[in-house]
Protein backbone atom coordinates (compact mmCIF):
# COMPACT_ATOMS: atom_id res chain seq x y z
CA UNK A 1 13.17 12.80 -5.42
CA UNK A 2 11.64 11.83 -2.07
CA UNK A 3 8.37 14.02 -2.90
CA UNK A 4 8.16 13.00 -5.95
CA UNK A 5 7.84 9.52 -5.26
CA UNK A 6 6.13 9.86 -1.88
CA UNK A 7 3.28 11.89 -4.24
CA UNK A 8 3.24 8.91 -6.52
CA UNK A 9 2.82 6.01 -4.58
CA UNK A 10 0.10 8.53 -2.58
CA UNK A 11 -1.76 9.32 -6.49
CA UNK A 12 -1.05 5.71 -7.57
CA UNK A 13 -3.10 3.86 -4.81
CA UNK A 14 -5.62 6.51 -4.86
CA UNK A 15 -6.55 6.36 -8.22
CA UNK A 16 -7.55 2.52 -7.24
CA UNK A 17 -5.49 0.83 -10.42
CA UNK A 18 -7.11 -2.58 -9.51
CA UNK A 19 -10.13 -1.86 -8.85
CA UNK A 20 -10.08 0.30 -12.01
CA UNK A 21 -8.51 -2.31 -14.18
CA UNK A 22 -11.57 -5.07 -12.91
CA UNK A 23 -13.84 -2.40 -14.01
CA UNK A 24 -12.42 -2.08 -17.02
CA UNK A 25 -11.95 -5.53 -17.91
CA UNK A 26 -15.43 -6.47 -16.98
CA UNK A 27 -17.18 -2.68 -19.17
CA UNK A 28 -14.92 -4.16 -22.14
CA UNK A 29 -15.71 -7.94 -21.94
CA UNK A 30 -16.69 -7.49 -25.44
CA UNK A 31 -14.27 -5.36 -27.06
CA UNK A 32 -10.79 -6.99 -29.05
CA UNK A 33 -7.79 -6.75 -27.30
CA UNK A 34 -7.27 -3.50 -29.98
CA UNK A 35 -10.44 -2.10 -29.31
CA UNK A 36 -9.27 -2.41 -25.05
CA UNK A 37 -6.21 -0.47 -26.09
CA UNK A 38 -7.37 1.94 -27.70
CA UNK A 39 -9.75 2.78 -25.08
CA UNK A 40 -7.57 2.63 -22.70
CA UNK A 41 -5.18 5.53 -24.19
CA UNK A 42 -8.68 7.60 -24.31
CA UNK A 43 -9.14 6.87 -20.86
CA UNK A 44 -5.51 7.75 -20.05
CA UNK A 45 -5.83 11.04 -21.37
CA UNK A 46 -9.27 12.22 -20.19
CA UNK A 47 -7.59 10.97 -16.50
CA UNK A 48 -4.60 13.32 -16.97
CA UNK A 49 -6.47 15.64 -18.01
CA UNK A 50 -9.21 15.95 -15.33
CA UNK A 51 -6.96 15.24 -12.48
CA UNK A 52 -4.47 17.56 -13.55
CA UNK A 53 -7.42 20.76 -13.37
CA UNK A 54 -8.40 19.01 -9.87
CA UNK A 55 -5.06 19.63 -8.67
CA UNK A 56 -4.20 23.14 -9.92
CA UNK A 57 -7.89 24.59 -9.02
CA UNK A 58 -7.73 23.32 -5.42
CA UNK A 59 -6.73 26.45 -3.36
CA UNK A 60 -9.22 28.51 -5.71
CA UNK A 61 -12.65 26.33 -5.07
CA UNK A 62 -11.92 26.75 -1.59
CA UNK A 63 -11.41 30.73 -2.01
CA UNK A 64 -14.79 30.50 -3.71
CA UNK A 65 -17.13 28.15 -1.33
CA UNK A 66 -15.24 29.95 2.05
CA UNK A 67 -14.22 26.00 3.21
CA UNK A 68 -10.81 25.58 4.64
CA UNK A 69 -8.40 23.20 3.85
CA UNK A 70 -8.32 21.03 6.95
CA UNK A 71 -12.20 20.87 6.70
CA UNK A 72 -12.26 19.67 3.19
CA UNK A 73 -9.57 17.13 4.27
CA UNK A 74 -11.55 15.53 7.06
CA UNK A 75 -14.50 15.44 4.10
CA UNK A 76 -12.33 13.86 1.91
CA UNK A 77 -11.10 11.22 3.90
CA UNK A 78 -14.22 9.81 5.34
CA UNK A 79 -15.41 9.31 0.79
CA UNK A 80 -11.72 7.74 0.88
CA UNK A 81 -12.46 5.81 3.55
CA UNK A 82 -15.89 4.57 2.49
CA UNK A 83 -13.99 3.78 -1.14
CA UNK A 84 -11.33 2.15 0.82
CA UNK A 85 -14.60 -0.18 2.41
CA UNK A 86 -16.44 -0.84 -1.15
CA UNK A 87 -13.07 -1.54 -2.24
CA UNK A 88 -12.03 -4.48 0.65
CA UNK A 89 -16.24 -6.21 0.43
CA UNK A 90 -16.06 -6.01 -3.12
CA UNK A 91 -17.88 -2.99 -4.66
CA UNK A 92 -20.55 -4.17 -7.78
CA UNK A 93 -19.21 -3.36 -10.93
CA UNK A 94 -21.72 -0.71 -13.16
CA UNK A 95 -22.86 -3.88 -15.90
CA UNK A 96 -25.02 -1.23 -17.87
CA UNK A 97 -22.36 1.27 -19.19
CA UNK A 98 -20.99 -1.97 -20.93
CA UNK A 99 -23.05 -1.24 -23.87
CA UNK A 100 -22.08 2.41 -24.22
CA UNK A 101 -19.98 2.72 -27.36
CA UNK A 102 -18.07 6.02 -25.65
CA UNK A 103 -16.96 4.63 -22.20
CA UNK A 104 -13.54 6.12 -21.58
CA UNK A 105 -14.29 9.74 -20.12
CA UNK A 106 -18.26 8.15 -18.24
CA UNK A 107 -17.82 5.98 -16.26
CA UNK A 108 -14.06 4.80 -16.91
CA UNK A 109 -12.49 8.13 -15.72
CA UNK A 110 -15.28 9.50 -13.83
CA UNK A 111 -15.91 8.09 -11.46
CA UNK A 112 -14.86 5.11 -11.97
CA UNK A 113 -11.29 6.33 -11.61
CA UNK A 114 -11.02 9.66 -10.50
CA UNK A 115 -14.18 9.49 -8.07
CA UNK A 116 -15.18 11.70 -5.09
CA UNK A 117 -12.45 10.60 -2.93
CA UNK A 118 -9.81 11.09 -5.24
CA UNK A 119 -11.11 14.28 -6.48
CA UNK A 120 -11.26 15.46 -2.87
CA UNK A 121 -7.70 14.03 -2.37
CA UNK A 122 -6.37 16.20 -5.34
CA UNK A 123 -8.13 19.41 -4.33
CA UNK A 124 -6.39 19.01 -0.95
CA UNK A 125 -2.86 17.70 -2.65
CA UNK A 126 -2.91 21.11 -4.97
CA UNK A 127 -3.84 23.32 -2.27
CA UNK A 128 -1.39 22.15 0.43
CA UNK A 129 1.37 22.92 -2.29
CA UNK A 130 2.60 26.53 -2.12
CA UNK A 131 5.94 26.44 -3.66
CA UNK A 132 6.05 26.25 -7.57
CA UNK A 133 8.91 23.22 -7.27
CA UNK A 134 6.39 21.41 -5.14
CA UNK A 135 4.03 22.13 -7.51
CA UNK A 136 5.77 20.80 -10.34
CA UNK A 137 7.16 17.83 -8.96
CA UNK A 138 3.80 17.12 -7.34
CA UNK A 139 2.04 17.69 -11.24
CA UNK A 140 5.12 15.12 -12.60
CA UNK A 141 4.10 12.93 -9.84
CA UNK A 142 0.05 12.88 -11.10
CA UNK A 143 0.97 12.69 -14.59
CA UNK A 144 3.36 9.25 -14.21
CA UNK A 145 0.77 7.52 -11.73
CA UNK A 146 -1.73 8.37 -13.99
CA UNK A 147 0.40 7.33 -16.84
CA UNK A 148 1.16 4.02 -14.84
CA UNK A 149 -3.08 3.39 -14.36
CA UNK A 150 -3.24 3.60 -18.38
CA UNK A 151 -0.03 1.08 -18.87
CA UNK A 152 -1.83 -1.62 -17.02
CA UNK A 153 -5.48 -0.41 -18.70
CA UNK A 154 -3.50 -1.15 -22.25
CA UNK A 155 -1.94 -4.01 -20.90
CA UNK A 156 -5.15 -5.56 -19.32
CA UNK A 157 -6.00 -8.34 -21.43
CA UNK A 158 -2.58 -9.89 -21.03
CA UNK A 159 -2.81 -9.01 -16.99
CA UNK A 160 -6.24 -11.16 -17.14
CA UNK A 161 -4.83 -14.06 -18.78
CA UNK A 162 -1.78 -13.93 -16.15
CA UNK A 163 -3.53 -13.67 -12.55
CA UNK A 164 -6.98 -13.95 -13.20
CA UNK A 165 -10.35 -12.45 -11.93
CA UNK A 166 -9.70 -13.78 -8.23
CA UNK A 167 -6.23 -12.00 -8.57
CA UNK A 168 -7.52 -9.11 -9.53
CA UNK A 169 -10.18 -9.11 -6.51
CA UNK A 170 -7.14 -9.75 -4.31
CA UNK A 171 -5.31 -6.94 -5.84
CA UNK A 172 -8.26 -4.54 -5.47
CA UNK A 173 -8.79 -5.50 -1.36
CA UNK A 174 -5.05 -5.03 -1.15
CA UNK A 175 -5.65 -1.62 -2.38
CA UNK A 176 -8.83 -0.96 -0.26
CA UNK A 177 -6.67 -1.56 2.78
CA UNK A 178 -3.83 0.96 1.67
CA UNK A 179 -6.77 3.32 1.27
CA UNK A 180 -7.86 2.97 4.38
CA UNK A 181 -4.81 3.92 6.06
CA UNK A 182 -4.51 7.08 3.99
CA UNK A 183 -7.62 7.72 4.53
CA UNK A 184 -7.05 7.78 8.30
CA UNK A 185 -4.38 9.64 8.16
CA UNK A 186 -6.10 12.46 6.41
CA UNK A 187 -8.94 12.60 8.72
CA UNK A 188 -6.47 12.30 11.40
CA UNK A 189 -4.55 15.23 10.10
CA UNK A 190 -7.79 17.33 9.27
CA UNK A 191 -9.28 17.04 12.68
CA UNK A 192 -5.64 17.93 14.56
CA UNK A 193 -5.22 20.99 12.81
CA UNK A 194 -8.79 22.04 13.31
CA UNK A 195 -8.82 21.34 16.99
CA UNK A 196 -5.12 23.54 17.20
């Protein structure tokens, strides 16, 4: 129970829910509160989807490309960590795709939620998992904070109405800062076991 929710908080702050529910909010100014909901259930399930094949094809895109795991991990902590900075200054919103009619697989789940860093994080999470239980509860982990991302995407208009835009900024630097210190700690991690 301790991995499991360990690997959710982990997914859950990764996946940048604020920042990802600003960007939604402000690429659906002009949709219905329907319109928003359905959307968000399409981007739900193309996030599930794509972080779930992140996760499982981890240990075999590094067999391919000859990288090892503690290099990729220092690689994918410095894109957290420059996330984890657009995040805190407040990183410009992409205006344009606003006028897409098809938003919720480009940009909404890539890569506006499952970006670089996160994909980098998940090919490191699935490849540092060797035991099938891991594996599972570590897939059950990425399915509910993914799951959790999509409840407040459905549930965004109401969210708006409650806190507001300069909530939602606050919300988003609170979760560049939480970034950051994963972020360290991956590089941190990555550059000890290469140095051993």
């Amino acid at each position: 129970m301790q991995l499991f929710a360990d690997i959710y908080l982990k997914i859950f702050f990764i996946l940048t829910p604020f920042f990802v529910l600003s960007a939604f909010l402000a690429l659906t100014s002009h949709l219905t509160d329907a319109a928003r909901s359905r959307l968000a259930l399409r981007v739900t399930l193309a996030v599930v989807v794509v972080s779930v094949i992140l996760f499982l094809a981890g240990k075999y895109i590094f067999a391919v490309f000859g990288i090892t795991l503690d290099a990729f991990r220092i690689g994918a902590g410095v894109l957290l960590l420059l996330s984890a900075i657009a995040l805190v200054r407040g990183a410009p919103l992409m205006e344009k795709a606003a006028k897409e009619k098809e938003m919720a697989v480009v940009p909404l789940a890539i890569p506006i939620t499952v970006g670089p860093a996160t994909t980098g994080v998940l090919l490191v999470m699935g490849a540092d998992m060797t035991t099938p239980t891991g594996k599972m509860i570590a897939l059950s982990a990425l399915v509910c904070a993914a799951l959790t991302v999509g409840l407040l995407l459905w549930m965004s208009g109401r969210i708006e109405r409650r806190i507001g835009k300069t909530g939602l900024s606050i919300l988003s630097k609170l979760t560049g800062l939480m970034l950051a210190s994963l972020a360290a700690q991956m590089i941190m991690t990555g550059v000890k076991h290469f140095l051993s």
